[in-house]
PDB file of N, CA and C in Angstrom:
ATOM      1  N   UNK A   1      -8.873 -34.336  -9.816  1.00  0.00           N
ATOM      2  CA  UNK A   1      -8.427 -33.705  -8.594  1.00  0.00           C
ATOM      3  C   UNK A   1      -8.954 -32.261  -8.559  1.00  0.00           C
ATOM      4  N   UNK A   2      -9.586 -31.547  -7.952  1.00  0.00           N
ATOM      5  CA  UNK A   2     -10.129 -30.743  -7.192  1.00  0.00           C
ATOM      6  C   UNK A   2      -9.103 -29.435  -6.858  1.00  0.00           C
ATOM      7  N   UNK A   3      -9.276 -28.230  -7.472  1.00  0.00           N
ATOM      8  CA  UNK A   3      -9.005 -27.090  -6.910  1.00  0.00           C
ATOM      9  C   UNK A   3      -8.876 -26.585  -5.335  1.00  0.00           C
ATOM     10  N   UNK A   4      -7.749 -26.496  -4.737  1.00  0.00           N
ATOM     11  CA  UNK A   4      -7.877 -25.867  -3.461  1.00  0.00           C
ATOM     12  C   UNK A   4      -8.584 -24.498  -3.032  1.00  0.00           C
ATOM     13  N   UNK A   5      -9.114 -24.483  -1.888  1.00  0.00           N
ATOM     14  CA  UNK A   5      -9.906 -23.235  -1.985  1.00  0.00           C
ATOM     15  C   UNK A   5      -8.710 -22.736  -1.215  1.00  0.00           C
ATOM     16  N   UNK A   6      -7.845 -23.289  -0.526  1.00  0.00           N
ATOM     17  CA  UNK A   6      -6.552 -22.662   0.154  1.00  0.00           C
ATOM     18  C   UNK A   6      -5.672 -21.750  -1.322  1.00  0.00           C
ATOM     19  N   UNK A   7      -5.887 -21.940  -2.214  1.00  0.00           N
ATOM     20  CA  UNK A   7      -5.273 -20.881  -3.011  1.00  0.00           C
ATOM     21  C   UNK A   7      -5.937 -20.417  -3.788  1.00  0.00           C
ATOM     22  N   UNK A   8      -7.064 -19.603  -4.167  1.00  0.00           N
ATOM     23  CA  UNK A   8      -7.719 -19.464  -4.920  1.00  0.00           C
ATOM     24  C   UNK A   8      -7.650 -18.202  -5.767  1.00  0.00           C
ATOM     25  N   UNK A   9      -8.163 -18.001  -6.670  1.00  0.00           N
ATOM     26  CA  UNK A   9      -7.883 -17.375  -8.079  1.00  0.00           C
ATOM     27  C   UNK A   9      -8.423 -15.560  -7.418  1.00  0.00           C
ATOM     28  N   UNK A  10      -7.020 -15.105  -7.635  1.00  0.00           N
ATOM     29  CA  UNK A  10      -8.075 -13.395  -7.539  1.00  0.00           C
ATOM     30  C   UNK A  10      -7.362 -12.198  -8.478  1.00  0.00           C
ATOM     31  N   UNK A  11      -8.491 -11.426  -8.341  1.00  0.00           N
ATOM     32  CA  UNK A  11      -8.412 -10.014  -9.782  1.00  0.00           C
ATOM     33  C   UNK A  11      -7.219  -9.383  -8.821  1.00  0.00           C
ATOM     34  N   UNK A  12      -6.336  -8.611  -9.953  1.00  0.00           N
ATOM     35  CA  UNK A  12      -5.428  -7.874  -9.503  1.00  0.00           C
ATOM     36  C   UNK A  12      -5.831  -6.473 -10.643  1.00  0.00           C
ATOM     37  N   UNK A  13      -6.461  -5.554  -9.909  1.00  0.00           N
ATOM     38  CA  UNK A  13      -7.299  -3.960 -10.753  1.00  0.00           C
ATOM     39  C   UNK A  13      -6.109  -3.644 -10.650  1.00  0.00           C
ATOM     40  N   UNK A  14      -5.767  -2.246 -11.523  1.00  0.00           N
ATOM     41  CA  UNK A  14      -4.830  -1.391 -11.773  1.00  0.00           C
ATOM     42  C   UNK A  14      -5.213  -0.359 -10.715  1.00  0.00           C
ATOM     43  N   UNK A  15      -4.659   0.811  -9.956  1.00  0.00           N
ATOM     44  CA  UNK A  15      -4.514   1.966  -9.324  1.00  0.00           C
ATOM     45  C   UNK A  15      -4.670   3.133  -9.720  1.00  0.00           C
ATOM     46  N   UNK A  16      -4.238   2.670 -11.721  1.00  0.00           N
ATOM     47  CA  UNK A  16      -3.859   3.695 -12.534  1.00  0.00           C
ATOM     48  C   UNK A  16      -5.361   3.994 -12.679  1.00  0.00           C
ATOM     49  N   UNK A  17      -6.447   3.822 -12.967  1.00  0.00           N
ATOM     50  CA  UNK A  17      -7.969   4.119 -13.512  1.00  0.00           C
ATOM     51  C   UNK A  17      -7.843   3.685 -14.762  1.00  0.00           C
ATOM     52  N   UNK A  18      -7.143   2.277 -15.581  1.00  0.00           N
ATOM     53  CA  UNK A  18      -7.214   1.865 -16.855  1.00  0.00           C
ATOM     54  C   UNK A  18      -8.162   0.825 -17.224  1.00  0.00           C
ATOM     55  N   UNK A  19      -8.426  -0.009 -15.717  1.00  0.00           N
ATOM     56  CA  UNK A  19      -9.673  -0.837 -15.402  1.00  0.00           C
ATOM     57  C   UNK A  19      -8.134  -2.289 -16.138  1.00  0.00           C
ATOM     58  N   UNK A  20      -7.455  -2.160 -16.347  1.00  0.00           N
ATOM     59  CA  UNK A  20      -6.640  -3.196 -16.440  1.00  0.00           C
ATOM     60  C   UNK A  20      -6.553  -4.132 -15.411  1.00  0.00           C
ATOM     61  N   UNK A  21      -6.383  -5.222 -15.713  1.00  0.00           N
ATOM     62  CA  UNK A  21      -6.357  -6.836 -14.605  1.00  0.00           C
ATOM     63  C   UNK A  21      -5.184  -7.492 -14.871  1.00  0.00           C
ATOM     64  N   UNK A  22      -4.754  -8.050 -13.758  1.00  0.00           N
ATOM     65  CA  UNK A  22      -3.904  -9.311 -13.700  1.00  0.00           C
ATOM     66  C   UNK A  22      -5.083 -10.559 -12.991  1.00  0.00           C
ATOM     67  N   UNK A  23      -4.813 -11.861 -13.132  1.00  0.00           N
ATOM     68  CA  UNK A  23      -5.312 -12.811 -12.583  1.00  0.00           C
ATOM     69  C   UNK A  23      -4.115 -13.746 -12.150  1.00  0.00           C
ATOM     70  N   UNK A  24      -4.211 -13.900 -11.024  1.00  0.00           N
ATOM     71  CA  UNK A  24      -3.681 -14.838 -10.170  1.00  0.00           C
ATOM     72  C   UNK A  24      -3.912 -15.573  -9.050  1.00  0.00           C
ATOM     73  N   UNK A  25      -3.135 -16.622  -8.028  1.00  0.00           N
ATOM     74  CA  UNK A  25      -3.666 -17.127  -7.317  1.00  0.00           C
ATOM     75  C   UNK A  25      -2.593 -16.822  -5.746  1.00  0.00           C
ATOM     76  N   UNK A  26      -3.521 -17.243  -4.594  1.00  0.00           N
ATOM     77  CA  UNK A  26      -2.501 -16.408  -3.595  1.00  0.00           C
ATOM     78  C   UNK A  26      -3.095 -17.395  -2.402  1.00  0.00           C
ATOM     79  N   UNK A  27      -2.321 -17.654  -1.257  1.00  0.00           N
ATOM     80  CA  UNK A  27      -2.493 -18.847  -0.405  1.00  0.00           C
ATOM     81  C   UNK A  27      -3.173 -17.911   0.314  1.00  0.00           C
ATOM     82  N   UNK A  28      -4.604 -18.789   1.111  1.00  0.00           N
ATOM     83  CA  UNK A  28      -5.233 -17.266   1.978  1.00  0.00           C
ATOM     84  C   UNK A  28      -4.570 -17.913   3.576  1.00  0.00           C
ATOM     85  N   UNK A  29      -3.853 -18.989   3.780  1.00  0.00           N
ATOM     86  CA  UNK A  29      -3.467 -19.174   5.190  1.00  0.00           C
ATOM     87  C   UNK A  29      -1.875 -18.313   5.171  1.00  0.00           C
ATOM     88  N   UNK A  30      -1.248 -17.816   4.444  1.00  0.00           N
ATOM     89  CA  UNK A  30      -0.070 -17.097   4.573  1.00  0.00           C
ATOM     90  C   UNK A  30      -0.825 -15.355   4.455  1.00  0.00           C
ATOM     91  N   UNK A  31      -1.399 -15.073   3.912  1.00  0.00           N
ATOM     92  CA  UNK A  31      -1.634 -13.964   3.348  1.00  0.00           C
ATOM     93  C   UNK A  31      -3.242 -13.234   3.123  1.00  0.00           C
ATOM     94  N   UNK A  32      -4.168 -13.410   4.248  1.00  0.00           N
ATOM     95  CA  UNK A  32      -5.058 -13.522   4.212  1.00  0.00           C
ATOM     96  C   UNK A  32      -5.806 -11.643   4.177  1.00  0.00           C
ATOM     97  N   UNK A  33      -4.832 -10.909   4.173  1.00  0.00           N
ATOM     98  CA  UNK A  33      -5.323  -9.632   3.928  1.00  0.00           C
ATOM     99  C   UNK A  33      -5.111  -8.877   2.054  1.00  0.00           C
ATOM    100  N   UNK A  34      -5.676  -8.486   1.677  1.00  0.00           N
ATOM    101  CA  UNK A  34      -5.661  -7.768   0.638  1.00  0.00           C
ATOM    102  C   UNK A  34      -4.583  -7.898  -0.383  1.00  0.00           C
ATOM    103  N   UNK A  35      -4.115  -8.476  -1.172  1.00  0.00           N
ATOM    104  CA  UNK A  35      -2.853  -8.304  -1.805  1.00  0.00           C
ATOM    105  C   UNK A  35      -2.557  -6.953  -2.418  1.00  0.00           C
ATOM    106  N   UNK A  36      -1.229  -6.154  -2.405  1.00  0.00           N
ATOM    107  CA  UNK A  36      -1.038  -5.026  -3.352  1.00  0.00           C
ATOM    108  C   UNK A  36       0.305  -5.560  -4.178  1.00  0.00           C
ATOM    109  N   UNK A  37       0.278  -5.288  -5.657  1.00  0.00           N
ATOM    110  CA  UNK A  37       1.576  -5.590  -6.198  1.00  0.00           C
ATOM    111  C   UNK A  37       1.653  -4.887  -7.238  1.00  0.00           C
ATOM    112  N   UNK A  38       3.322  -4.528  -7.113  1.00  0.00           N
ATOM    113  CA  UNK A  38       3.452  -3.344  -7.740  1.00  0.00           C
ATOM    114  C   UNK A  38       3.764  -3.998  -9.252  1.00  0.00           C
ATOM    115  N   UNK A  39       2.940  -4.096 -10.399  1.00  0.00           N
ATOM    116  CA  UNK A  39       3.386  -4.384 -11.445  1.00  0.00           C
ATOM    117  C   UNK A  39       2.761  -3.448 -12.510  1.00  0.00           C
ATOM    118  N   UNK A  40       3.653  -4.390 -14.227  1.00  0.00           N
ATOM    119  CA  UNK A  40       3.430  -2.732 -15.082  1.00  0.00           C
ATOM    120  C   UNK A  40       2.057  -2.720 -15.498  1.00  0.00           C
ATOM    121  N   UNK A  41       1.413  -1.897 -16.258  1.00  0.00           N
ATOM    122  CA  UNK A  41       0.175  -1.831 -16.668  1.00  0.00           C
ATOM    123  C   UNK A  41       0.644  -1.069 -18.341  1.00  0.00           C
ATOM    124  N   UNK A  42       0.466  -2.024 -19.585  1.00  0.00           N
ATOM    125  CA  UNK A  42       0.362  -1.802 -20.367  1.00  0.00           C
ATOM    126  C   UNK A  42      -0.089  -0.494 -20.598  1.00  0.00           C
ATOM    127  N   UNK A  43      -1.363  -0.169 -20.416  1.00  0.00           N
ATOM    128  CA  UNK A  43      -2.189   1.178 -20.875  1.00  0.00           C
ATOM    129  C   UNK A  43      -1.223   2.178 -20.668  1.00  0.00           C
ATOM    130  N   UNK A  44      -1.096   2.407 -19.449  1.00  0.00           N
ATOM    131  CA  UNK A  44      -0.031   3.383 -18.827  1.00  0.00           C
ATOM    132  C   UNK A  44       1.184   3.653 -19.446  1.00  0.00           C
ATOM    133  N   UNK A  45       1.550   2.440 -19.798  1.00  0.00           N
ATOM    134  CA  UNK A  45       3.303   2.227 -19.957  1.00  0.00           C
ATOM    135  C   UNK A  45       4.077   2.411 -18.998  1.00  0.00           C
ATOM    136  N   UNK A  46       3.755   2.193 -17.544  1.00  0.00           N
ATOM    137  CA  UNK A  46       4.082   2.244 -16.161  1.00  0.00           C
ATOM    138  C   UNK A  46       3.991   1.075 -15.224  1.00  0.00           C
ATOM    139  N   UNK A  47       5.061   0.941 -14.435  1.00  0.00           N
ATOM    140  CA  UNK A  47       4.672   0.326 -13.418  1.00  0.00           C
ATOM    141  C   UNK A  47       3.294   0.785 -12.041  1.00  0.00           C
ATOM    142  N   UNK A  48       3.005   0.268 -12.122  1.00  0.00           N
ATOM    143  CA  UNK A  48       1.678   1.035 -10.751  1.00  0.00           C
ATOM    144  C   UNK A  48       1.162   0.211  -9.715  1.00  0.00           C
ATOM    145  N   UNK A  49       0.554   0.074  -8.430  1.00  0.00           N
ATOM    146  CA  UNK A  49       0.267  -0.709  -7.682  1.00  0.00           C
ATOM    147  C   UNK A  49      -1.014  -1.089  -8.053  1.00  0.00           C
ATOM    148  N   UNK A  50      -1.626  -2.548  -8.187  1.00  0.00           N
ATOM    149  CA  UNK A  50      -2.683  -3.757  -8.791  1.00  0.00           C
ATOM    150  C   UNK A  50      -2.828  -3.870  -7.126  1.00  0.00           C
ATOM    151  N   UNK A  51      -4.545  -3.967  -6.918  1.00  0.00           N
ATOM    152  CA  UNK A  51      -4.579  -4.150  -5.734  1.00  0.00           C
ATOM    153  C   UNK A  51      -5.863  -5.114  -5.955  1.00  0.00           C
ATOM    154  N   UNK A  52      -6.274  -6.160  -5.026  1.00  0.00           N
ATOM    155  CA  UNK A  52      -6.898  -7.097  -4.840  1.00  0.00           C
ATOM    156  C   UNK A  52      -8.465  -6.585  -5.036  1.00  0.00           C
ATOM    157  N   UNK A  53      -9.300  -7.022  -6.016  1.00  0.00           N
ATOM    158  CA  UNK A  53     -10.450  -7.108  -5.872  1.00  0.00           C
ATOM    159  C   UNK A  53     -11.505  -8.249  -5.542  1.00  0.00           C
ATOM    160  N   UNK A  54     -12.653  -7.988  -4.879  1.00  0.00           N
ATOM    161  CA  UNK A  54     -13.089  -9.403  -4.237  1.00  0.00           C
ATOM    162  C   UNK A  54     -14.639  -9.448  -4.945  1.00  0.00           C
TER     163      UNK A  54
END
């Protein structure tokens, strides 16, 4: 069975300048603009906003 391209896999960069990533997946028919999410970033030892890279 076959991967949907309706949810597909994207980088979540850090805000902080640590070059840190999350990877996840996100429906593009609900949510088809940019994701931002505020999660922690190890390096930092902070929470910070991860914003969508393409």
């Amino acid at each position: 069975m076959a991967k949907s391209e309706l949810r597909p896999l994207v980088k979540l960069r850090s805000t902080g300048g640590t070059g840190f990533t999350y990877v996840t997946r996100k429906n593009r028919r609900n949510n088809p603009e940019r994701m931002v999410l505020r999660k922690y970033d190890p390096v930092l030892r902070r929470y910070v906003d991860f914003r969508e890279e393409r």
